[in-house]
Protein backbone atom coordinates (compact mmCIF):
# COMPACT_ATOMS: atom_id res chain seq x y z
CA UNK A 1 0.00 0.00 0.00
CA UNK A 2 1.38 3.72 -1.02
CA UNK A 3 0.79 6.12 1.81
CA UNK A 4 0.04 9.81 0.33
CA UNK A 5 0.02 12.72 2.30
CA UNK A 6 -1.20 15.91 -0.02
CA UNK A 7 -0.43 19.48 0.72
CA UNK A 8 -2.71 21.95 -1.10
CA UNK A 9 -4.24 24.97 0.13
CA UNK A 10 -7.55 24.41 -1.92
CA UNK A 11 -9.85 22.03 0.32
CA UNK A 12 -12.19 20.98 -3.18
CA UNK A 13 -9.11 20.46 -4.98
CA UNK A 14 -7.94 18.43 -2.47
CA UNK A 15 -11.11 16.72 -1.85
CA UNK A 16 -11.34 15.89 -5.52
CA UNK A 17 -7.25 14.84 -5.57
CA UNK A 18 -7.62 12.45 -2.60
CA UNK A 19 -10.65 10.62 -4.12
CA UNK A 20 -8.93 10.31 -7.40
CA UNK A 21 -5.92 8.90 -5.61
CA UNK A 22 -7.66 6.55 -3.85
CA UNK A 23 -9.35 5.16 -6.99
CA UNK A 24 -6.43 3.82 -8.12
CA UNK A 25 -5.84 -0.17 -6.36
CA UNK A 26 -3.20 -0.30 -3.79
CA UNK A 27 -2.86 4.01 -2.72
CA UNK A 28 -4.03 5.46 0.29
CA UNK A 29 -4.15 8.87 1.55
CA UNK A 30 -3.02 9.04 4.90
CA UNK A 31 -3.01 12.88 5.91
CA UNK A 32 -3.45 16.70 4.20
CA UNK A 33 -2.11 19.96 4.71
CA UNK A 34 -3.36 23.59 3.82
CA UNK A 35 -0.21 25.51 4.50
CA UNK A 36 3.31 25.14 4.57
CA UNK A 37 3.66 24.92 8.92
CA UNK A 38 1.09 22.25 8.34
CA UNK A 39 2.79 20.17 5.80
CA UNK A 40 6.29 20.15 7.75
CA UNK A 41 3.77 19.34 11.26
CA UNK A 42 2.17 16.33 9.08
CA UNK A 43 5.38 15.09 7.36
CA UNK A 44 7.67 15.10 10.91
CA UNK A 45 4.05 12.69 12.89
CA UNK A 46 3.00 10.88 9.72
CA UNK A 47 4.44 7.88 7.99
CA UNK A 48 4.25 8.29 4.23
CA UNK A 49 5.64 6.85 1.05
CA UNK A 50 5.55 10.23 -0.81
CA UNK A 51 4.26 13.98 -0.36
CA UNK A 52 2.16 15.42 -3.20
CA UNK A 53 2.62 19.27 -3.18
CA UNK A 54 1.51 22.36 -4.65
CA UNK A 55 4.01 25.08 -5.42
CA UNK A 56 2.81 27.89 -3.76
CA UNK A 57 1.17 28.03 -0.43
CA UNK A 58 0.35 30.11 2.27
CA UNK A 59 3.40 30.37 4.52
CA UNK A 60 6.20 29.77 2.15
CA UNK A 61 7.66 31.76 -0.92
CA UNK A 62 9.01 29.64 -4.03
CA UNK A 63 11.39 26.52 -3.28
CA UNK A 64 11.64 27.20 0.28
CA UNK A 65 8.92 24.12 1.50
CA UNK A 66 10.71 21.44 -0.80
CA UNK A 67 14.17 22.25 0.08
CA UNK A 68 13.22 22.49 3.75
CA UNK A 69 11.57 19.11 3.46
CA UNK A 70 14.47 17.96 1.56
CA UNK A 71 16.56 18.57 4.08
CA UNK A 72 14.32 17.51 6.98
CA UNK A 73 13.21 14.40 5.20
CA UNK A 74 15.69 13.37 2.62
CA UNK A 75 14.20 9.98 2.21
CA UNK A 76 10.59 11.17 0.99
CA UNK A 77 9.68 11.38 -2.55
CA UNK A 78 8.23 14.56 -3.09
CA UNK A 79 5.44 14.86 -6.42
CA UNK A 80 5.01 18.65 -6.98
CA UNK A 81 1.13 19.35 -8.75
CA UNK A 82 1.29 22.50 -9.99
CA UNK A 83 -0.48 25.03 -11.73
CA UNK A 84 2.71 26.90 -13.00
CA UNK A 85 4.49 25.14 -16.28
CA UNK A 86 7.49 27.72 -16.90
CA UNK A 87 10.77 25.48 -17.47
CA UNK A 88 12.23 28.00 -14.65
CA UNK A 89 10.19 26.89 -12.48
CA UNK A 90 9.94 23.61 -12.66
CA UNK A 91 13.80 23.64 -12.99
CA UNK A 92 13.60 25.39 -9.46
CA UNK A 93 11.49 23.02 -8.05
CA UNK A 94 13.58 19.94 -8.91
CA UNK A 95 17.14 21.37 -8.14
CA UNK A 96 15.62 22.12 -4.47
CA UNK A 97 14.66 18.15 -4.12
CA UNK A 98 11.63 17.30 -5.45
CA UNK A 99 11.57 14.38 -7.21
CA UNK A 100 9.18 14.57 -9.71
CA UNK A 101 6.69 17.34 -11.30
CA UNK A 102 3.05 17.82 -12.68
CA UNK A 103 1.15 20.04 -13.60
CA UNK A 104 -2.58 20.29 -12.81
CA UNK A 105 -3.79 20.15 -16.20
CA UNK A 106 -2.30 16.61 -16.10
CA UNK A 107 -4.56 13.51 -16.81
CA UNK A 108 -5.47 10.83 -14.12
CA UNK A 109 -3.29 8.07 -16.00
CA UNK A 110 -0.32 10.54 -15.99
CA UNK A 111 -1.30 11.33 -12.13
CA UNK A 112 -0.86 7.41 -11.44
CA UNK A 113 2.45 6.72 -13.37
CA UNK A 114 3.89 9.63 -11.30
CA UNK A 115 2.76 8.47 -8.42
CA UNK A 116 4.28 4.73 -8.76
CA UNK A 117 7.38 5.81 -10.33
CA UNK A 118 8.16 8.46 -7.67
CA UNK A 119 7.13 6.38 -4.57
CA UNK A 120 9.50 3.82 -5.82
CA UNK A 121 12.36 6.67 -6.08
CA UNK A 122 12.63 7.17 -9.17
CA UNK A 123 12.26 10.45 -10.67
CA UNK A 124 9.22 11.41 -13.21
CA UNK A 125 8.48 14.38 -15.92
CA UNK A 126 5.69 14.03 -18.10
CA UNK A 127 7.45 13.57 -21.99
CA UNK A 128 6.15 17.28 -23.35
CA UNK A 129 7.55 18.80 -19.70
CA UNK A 130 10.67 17.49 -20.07
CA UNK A 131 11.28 18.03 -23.76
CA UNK A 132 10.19 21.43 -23.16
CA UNK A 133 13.25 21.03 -20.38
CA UNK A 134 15.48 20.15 -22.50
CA UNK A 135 15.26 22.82 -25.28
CA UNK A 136 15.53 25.11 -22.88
CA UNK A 137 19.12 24.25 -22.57
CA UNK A 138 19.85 24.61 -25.61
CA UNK A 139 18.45 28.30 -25.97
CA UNK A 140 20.14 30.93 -24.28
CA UNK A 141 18.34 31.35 -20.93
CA UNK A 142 15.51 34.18 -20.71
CA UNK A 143 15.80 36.31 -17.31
CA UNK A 144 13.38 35.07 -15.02
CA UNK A 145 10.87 38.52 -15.58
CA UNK A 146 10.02 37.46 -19.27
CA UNK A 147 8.39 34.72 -17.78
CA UNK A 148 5.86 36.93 -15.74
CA UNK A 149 2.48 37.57 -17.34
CA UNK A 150 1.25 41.00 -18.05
CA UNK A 151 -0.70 41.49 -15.03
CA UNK A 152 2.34 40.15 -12.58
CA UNK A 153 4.56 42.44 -13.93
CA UNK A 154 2.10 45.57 -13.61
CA UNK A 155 1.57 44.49 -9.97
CA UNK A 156 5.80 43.97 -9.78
CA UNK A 157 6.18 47.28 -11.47
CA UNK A 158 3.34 48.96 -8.66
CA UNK A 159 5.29 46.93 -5.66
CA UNK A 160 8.73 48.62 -6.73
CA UNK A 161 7.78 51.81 -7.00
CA UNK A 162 6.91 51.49 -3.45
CA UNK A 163 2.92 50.74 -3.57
CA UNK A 164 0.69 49.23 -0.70
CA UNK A 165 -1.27 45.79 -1.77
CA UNK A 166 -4.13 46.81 -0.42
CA UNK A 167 -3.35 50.59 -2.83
CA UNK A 168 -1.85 48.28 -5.81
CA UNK A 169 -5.92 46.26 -5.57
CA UNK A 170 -7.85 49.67 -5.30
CA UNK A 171 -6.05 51.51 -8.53
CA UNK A 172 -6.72 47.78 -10.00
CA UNK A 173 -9.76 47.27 -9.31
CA UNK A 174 -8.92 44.07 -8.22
CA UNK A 175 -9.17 42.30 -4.82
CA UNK A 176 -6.55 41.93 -1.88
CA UNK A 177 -6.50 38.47 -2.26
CA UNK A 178 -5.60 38.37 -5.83
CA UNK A 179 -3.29 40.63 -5.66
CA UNK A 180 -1.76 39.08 -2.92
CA UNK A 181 -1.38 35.41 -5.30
CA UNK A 182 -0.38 37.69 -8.26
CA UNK A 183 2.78 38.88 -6.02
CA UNK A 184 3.17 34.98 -4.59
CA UNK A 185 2.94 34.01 -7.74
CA UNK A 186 5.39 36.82 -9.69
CA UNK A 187 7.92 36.00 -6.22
CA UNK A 188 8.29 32.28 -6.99
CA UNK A 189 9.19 32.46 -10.83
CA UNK A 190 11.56 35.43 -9.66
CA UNK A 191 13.22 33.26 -6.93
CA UNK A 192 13.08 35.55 -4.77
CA UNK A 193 11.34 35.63 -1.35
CA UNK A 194 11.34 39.38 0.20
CA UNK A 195 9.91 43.08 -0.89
CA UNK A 196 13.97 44.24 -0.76
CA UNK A 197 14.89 41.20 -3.19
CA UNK A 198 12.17 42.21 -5.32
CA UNK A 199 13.13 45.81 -5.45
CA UNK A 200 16.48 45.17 -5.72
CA UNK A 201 15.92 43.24 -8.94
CA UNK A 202 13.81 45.43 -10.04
CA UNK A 203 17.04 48.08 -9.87
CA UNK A 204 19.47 45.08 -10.98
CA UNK A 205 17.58 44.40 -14.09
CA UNK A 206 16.93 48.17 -15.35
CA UNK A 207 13.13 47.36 -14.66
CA UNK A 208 10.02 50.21 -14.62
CA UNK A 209 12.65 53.36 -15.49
């Protein structure tokens, strides 16, 4: 029997990840977590064959969960499900330990392979992923701010210049929340983990003159 434990801070997504899991013959899912102090709570009382993990959650910017768990826990498999497909970022993800990456537009029989081939320690990349991967290479690299979409580099360009969130989702029209995931988001594919770091590359990287 294969003993999950999923972090996700979505509680339907979860729901629906859990019941898909345990569909398949021989997986069980012993525990969840909504937040990064939950996960490493979870992972240190648990026993578990492998850790499925979103990206981003609250409590934690970028790599920092998997390379904490890595370190922690060097013996657990860890299956990021993500929504983010950027070669950067996956990249990121698997040079701070985790052992395998999806993302969440990935099919149940893709789910399953990962989940067998990275519970046995092995590592797993769905084909397009990792030719994608490997192209990228080949290319000379993009800085990490071409990868941000429009509306994560309007909200980057409204953080360095000094702006509020809760200023940045008035003159947006937006809400705090979202703003708040557009900056989580715009953070991780930067690498970066900190208002100064952002501002600083920002300055670095002749951004918003």
């Amino acid at each position: 029997m294969t003993r999950i434990i999923i972090a996700d801070d979505h509680t339907l997504f979860r729901i629906g990840l859990k019941q898909m899991l345990e569909s398949f013959d021989g997986i069980t899912v012993v525990a969840e977590a909504a937040n990064a102090a939950q996960t490493l709570a979870v992972v240190q009382g648990v026993a578990a064959d492998l850790l499925i993990s979103d990206l981003t959650m609250p409590g934690t910017i970028g790599t920092q969960l998997i390379e904490q768990l890595h370190r922690q826990h060097p013996a657990l498999p860890i299956l990021i499900l993500s929504m983010h497909d950027e070669p950067a970022t996956v990249r990121r993800a698997l040079q701070a330990g985790a052992t395998g990456y999806l993302t969440k537009e990935s099919s149940p029989d893709t789910l399953h392979a990962a989940v067998r081939q990275v519970a046995a320690g092995e590592r797993f990349i769905p084909p397009a992923l990792a030719e994608t991967l490997a192209f990228e290479t080949i290319r000379p690299t993009s800085p990490p701010h071409e990868t941000l979409s429009q509306r994560e580099r309007q909200i980057f360009k409204l953080i360095a210049q000094g702006g509020m969130l809760s200023q940045i989702a008035e003159q947006l029209h937006l809400s705090p929340k979202t703003v708040t995931t557009h900056k989580t988001h715009l953070m991780e594919k930067l690498g970066i983990a900190n208002n100064a770091d952002l501002i600083r590359y920002a300055i670095e990287h002749k951004l918003f003159d």
